[in-house]
PDB file of N, CA and C in Angstrom:
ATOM      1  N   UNK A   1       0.803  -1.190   0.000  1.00  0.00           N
ATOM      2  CA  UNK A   1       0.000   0.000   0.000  1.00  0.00           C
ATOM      3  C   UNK A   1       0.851   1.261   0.000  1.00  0.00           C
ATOM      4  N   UNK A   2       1.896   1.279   0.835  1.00  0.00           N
ATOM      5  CA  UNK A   2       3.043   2.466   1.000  1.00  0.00           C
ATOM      6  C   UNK A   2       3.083   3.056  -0.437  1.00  0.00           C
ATOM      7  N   UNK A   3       3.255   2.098  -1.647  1.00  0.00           N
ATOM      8  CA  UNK A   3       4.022   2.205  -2.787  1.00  0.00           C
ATOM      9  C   UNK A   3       3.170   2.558  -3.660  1.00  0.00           C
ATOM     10  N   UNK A   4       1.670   2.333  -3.150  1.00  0.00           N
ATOM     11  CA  UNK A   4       0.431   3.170  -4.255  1.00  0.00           C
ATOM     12  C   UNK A   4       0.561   4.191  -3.976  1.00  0.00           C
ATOM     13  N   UNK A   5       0.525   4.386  -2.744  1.00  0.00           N
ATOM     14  CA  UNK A   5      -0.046   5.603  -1.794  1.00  0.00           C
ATOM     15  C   UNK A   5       1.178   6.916  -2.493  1.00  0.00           C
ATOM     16  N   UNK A   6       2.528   6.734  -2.080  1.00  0.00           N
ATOM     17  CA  UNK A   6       3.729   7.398  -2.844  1.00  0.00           C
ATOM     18  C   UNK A   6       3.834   7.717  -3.915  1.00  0.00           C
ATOM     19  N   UNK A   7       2.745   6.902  -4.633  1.00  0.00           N
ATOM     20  CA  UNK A   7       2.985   7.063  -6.027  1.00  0.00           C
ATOM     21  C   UNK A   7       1.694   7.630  -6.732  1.00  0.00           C
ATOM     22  N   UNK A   8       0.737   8.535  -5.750  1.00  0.00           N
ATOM     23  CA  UNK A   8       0.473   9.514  -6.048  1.00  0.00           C
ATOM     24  C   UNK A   8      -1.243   8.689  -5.856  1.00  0.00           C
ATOM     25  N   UNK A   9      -2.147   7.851  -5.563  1.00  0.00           N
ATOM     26  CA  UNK A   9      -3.147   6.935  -5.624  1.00  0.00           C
ATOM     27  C   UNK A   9      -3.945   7.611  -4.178  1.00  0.00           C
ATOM     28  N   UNK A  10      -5.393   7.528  -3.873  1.00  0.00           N
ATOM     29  CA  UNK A  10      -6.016   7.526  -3.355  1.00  0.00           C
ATOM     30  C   UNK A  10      -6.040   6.867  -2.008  1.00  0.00           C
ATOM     31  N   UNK A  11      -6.065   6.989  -0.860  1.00  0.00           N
ATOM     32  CA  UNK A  11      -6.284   5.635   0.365  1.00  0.00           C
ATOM     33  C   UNK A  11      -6.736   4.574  -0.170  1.00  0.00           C
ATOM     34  N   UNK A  12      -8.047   4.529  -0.714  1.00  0.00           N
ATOM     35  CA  UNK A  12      -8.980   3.877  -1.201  1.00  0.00           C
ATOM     36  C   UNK A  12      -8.901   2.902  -2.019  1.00  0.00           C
ATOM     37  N   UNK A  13      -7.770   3.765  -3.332  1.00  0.00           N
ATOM     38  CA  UNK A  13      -7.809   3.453  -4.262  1.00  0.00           C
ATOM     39  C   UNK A  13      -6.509   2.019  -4.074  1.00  0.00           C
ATOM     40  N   UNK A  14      -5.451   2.404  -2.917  1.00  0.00           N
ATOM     41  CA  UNK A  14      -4.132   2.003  -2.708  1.00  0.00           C
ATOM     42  C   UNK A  14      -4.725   0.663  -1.950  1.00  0.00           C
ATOM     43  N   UNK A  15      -5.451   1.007  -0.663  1.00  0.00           N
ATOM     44  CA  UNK A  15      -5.576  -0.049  -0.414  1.00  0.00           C
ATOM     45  C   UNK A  15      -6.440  -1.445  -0.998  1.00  0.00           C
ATOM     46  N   UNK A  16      -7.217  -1.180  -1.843  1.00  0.00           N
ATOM     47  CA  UNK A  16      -7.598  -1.516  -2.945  1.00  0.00           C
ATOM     48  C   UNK A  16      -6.646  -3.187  -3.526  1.00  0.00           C
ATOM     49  N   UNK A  17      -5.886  -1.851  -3.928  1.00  0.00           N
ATOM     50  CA  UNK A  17      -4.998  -2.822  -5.210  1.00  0.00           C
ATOM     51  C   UNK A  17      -3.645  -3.322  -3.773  1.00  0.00           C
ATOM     52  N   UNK A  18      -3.709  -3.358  -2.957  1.00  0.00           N
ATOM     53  CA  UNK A  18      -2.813  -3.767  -1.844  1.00  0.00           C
ATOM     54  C   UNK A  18      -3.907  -5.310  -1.554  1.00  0.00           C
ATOM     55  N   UNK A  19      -4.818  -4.778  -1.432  1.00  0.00           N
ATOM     56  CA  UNK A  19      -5.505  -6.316  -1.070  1.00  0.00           C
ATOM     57  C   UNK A  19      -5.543  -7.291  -2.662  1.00  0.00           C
ATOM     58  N   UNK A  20      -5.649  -6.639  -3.337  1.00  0.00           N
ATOM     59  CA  UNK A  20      -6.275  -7.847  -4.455  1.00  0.00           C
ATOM     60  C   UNK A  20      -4.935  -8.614  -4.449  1.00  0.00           C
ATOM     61  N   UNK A  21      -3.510  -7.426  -4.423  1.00  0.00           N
ATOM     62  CA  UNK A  21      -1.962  -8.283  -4.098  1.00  0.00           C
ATOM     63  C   UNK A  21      -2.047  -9.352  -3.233  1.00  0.00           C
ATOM     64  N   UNK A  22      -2.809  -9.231  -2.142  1.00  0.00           N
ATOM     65  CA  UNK A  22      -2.651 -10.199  -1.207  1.00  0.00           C
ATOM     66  C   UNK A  22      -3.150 -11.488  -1.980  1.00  0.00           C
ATOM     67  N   UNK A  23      -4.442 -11.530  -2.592  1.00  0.00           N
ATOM     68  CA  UNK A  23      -4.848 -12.473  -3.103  1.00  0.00           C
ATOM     69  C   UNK A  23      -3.853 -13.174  -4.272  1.00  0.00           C
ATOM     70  N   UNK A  24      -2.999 -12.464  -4.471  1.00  0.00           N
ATOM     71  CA  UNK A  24      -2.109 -12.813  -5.992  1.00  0.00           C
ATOM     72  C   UNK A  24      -0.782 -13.428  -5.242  1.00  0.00           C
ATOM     73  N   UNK A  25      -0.525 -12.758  -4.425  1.00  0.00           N
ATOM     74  CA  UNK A  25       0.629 -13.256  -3.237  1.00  0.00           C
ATOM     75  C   UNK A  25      -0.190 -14.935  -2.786  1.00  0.00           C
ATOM     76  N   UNK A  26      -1.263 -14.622  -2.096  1.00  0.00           N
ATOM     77  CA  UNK A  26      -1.945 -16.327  -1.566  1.00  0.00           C
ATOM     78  C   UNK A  26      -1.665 -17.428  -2.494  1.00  0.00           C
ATOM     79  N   UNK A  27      -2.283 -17.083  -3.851  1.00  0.00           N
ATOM     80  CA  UNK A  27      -2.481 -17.893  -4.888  1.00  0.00           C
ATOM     81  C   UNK A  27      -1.263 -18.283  -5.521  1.00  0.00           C
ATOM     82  N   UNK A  28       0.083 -17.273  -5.475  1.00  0.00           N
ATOM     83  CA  UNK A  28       1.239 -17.772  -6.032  1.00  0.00           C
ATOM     84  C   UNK A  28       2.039 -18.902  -4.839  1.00  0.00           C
ATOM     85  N   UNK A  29       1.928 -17.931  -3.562  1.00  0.00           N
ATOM     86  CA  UNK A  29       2.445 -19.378  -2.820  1.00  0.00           C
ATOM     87  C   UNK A  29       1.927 -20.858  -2.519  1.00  0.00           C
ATOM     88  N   UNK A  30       0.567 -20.846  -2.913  1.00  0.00           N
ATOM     89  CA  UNK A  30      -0.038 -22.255  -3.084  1.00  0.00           C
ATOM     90  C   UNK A  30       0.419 -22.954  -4.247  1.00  0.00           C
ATOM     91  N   UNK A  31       0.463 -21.802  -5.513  1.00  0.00           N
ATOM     92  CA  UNK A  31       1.171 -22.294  -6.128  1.00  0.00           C
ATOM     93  C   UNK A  31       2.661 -22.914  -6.033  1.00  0.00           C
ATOM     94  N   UNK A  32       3.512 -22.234  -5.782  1.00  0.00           N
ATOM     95  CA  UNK A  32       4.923 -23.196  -4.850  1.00  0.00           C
ATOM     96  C   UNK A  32       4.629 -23.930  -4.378  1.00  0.00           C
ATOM     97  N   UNK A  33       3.655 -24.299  -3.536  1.00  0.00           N
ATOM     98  CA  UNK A  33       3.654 -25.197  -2.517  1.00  0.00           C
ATOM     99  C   UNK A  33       2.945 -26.616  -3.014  1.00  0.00           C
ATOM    100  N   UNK A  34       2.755 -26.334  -4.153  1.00  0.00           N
ATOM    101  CA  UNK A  34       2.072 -27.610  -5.021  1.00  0.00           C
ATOM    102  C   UNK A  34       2.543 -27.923  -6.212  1.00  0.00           C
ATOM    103  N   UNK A  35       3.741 -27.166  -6.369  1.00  0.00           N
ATOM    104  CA  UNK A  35       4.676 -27.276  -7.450  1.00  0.00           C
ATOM    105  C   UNK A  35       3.639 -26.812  -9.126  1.00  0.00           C
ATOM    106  N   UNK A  36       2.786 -26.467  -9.259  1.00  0.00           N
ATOM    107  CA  UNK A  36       1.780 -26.035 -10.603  1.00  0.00           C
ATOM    108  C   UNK A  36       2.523 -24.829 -11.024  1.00  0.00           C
ATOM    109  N   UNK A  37       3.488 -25.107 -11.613  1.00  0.00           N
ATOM    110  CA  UNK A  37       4.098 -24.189 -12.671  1.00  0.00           C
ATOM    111  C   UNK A  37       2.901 -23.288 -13.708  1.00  0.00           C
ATOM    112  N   UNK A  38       2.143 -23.547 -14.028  1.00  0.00           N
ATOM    113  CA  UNK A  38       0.738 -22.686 -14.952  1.00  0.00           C
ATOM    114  C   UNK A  38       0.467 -21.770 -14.052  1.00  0.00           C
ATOM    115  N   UNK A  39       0.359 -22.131 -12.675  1.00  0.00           N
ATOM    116  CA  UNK A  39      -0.667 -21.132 -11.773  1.00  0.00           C
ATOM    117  C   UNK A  39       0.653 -20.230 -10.752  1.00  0.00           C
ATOM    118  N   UNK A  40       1.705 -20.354 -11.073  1.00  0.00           N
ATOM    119  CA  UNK A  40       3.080 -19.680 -10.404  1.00  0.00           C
ATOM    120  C   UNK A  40       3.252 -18.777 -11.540  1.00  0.00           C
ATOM    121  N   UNK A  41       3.080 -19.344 -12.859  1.00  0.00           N
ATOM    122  CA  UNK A  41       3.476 -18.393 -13.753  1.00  0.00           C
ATOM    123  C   UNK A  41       2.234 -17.275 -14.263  1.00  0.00           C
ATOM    124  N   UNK A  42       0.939 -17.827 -13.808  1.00  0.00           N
ATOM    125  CA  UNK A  42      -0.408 -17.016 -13.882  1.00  0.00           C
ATOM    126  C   UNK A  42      -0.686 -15.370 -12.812  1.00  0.00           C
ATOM    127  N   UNK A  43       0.384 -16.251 -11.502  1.00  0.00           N
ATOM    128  CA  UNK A  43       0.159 -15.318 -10.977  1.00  0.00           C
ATOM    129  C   UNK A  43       1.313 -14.428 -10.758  1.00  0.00           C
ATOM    130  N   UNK A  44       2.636 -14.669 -11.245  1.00  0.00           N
ATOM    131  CA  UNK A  44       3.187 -13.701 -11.509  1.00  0.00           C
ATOM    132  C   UNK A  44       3.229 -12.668 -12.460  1.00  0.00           C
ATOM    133  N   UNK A  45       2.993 -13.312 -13.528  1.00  0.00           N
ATOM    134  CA  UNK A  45       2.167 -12.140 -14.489  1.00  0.00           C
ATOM    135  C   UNK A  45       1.519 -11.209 -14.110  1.00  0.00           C
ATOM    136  N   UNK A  46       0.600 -12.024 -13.353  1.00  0.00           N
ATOM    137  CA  UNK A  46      -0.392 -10.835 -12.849  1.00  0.00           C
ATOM    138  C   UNK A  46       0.139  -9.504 -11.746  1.00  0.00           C
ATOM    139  N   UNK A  47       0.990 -10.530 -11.180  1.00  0.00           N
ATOM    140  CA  UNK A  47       1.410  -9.239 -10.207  1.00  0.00           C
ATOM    141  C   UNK A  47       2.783  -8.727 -11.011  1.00  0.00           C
ATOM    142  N   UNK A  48       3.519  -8.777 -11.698  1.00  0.00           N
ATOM    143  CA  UNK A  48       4.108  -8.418 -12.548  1.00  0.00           C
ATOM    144  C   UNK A  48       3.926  -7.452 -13.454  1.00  0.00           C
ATOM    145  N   UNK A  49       2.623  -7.599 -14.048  1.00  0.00           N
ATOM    146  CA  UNK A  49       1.746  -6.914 -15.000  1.00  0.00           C
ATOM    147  C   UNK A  49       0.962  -5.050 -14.191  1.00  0.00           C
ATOM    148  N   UNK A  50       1.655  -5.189 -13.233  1.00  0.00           N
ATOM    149  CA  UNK A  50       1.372  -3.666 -12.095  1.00  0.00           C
ATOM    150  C   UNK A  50       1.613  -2.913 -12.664  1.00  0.00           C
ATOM    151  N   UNK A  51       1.295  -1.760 -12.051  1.00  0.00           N
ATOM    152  CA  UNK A  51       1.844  -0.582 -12.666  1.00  0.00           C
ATOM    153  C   UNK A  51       3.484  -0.367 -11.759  1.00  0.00           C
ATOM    154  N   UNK A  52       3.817  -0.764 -11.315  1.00  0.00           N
ATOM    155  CA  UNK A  52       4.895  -0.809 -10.274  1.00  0.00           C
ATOM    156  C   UNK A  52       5.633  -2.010 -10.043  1.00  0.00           C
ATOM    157  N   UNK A  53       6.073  -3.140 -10.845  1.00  0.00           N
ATOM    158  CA  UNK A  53       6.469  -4.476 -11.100  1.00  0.00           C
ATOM    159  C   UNK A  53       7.360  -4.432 -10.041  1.00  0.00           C
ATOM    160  N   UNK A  54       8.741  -3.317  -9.633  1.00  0.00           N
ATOM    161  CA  UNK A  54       9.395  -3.744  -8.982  1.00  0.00           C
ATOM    162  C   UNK A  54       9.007  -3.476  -7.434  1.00  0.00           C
ATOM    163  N   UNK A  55       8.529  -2.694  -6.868  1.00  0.00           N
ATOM    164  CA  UNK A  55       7.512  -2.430  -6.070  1.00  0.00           C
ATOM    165  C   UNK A  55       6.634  -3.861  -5.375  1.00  0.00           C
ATOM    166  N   UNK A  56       6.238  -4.459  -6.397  1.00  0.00           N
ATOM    167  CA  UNK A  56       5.051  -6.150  -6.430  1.00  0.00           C
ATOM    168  C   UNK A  56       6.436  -6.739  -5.734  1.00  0.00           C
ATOM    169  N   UNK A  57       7.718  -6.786  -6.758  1.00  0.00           N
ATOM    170  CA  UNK A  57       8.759  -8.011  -6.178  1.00  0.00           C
ATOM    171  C   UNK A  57       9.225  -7.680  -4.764  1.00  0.00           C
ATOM    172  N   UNK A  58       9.484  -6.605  -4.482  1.00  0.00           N
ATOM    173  CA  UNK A  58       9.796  -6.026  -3.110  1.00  0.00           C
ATOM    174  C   UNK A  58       9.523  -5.982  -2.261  1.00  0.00           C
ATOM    175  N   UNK A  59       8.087  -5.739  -2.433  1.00  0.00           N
ATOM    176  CA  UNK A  59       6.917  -5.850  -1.334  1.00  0.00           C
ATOM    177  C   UNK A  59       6.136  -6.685  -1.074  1.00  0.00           C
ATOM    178  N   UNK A  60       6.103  -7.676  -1.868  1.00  0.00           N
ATOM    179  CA  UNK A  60       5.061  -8.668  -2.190  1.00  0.00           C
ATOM    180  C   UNK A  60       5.799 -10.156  -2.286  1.00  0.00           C
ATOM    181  N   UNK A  61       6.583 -10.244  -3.083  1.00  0.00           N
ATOM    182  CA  UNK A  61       6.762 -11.617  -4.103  1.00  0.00           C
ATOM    183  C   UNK A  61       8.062 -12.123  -3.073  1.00  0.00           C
ATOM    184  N   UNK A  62       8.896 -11.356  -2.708  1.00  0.00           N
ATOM    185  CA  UNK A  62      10.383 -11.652  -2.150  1.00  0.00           C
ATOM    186  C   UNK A  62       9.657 -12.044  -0.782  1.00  0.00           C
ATOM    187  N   UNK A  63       9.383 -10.997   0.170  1.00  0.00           N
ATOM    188  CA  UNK A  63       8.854 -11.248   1.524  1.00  0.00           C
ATOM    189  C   UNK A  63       7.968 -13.068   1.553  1.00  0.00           C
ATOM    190  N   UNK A  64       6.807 -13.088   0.229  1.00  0.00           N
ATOM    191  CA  UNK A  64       5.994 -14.363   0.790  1.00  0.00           C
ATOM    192  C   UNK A  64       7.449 -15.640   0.802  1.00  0.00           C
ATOM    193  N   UNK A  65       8.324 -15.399  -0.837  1.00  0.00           N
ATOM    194  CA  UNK A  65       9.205 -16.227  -0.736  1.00  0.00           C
ATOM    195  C   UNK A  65       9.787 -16.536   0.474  1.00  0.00           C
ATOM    196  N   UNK A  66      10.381 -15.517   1.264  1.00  0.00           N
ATOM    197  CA  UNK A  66      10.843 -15.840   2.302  1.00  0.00           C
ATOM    198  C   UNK A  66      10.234 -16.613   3.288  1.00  0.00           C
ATOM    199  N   UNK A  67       8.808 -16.141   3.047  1.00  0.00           N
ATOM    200  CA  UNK A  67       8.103 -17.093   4.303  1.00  0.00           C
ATOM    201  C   UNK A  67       7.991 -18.369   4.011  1.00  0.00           C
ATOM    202  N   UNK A  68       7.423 -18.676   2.910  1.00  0.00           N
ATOM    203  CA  UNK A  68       7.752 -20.170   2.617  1.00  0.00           C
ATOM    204  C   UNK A  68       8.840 -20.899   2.812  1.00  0.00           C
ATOM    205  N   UNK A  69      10.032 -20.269   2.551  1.00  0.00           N
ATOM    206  CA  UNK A  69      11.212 -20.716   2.714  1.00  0.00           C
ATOM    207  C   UNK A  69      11.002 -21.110   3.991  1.00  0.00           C
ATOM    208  N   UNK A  70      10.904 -20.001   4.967  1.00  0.00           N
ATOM    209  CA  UNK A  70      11.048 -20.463   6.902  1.00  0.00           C
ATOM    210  C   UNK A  70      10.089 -21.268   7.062  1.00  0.00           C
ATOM    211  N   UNK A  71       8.415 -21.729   6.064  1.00  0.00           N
ATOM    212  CA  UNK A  71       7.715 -22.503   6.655  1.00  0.00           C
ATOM    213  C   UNK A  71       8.652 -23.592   6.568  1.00  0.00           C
ATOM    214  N   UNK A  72       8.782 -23.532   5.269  1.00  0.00           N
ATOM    215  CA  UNK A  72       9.496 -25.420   4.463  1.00  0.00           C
ATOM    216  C   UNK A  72      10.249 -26.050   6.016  1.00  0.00           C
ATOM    217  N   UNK A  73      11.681 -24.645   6.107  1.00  0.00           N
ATOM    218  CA  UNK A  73      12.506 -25.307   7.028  1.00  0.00           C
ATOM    219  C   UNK A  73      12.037 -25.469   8.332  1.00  0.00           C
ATOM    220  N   UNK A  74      11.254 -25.167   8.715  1.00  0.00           N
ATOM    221  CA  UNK A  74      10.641 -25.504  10.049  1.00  0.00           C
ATOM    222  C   UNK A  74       9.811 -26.568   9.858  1.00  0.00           C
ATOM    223  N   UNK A  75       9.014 -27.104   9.267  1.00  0.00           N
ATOM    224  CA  UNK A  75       8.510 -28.294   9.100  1.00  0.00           C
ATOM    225  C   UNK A  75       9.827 -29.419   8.836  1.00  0.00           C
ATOM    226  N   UNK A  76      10.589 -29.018   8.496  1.00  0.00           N
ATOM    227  CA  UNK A  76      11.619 -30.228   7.617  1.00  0.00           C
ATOM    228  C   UNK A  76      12.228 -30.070   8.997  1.00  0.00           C
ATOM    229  N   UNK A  77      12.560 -29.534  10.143  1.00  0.00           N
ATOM    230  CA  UNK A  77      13.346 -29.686  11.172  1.00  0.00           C
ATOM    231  C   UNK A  77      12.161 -30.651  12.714  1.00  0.00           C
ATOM    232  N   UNK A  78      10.711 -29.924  12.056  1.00  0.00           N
ATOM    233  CA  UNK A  78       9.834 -30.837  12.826  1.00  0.00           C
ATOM    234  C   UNK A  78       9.454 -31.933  12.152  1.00  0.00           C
ATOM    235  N   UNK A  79       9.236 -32.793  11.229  1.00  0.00           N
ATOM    236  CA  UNK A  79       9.659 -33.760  10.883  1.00  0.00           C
ATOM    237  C   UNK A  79      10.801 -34.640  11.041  1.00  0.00           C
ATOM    238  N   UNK A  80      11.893 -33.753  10.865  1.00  0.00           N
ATOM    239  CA  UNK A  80      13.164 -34.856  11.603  1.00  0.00           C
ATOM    240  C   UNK A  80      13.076 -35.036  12.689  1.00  0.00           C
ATOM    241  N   UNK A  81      12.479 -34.011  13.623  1.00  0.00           N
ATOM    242  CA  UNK A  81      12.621 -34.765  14.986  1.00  0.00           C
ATOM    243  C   UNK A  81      11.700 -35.894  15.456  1.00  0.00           C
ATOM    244  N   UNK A  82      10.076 -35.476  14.849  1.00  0.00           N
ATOM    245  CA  UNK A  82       9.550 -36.857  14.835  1.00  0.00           C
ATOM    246  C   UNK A  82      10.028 -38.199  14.158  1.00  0.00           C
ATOM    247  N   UNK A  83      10.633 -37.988  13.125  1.00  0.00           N
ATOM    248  CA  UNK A  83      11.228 -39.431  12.612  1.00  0.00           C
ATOM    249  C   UNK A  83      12.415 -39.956  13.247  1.00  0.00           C
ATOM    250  N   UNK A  84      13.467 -39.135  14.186  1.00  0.00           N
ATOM    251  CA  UNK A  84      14.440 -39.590  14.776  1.00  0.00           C
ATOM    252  C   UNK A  84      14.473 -39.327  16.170  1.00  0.00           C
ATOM    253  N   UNK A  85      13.015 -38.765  16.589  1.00  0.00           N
ATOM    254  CA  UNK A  85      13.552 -38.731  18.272  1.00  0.00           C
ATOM    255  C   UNK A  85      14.699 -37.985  18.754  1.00  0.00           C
ATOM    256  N   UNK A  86      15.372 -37.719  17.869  1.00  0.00           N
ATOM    257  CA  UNK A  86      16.370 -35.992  18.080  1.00  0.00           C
ATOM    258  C   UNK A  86      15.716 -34.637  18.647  1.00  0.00           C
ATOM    259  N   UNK A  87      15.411 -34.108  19.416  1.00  0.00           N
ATOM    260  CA  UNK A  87      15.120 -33.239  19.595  1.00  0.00           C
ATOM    261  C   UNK A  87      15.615 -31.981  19.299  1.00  0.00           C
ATOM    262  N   UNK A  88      17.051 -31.908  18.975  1.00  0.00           N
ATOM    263  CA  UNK A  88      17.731 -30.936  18.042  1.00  0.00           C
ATOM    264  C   UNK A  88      16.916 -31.058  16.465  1.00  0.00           C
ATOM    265  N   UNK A  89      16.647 -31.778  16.056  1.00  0.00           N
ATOM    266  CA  UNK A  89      16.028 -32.228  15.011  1.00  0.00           C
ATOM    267  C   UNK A  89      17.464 -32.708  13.589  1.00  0.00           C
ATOM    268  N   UNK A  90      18.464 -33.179  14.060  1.00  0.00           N
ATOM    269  CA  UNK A  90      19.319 -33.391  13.019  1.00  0.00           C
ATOM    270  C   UNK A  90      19.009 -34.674  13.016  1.00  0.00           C
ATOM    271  N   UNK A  91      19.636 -35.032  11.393  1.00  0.00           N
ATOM    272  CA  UNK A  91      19.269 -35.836  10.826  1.00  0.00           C
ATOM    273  C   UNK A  91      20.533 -36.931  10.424  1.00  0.00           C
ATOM    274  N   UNK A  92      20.397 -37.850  11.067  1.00  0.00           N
ATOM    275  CA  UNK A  92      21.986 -39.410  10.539  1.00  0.00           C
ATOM    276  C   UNK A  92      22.531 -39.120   9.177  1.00  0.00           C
ATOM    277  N   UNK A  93      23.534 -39.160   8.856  1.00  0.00           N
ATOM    278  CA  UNK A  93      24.069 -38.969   7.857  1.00  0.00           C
ATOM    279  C   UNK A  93      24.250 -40.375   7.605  1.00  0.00           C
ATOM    280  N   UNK A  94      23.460 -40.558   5.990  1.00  0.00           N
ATOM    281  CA  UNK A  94      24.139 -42.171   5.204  1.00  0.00           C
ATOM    282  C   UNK A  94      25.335 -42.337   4.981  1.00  0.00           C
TER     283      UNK A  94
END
């Protein structure tokens, strides 16, 4: 919203197009998270297709990445510990 708002847009109008992002942000990380290359590449377009593309990656696209990233590794560290009873959660090396 900062980046509508700066860039000359309405409250209204900013927060607006800040939420429909959210929905384009939701839909791309489900997309990652289910590996559907059509609907990763549907919705980057879309948020791509802004009037402010680098703005979308900055504010939007990098940050969810990141979160996924910390979900992944936090599940993959609570999973190892349920499968090995490690409570550090490391994992035997083959």
């Amino acid at each position: 919203m900062p980046a509508h708002l700066s860039s000359g847009l309405a409250a209204r109008e900013s927060a607006t197009l800040a939420l429909a992002a959210g929905t384009s942000v939701d839909s791309l990380v489900r997309a990652w998270e289910t590996f559907d290359t059509a609907s990763v590449k549907a919705a980057l377009d879309e948020l791509l297709g802004r009037p402010d593309p680098a703005a979308a990656v900055s504010e939007q696209v990098l940050p969810a990445l990141v979160r996924a990233a910390v979900d992944e590794a936090t599940c993959a560290r609570i999973g190892a510990r349920r499968l090995t009873g490690d409570p550090a959660g490391a994992v035997a090396q083959v």
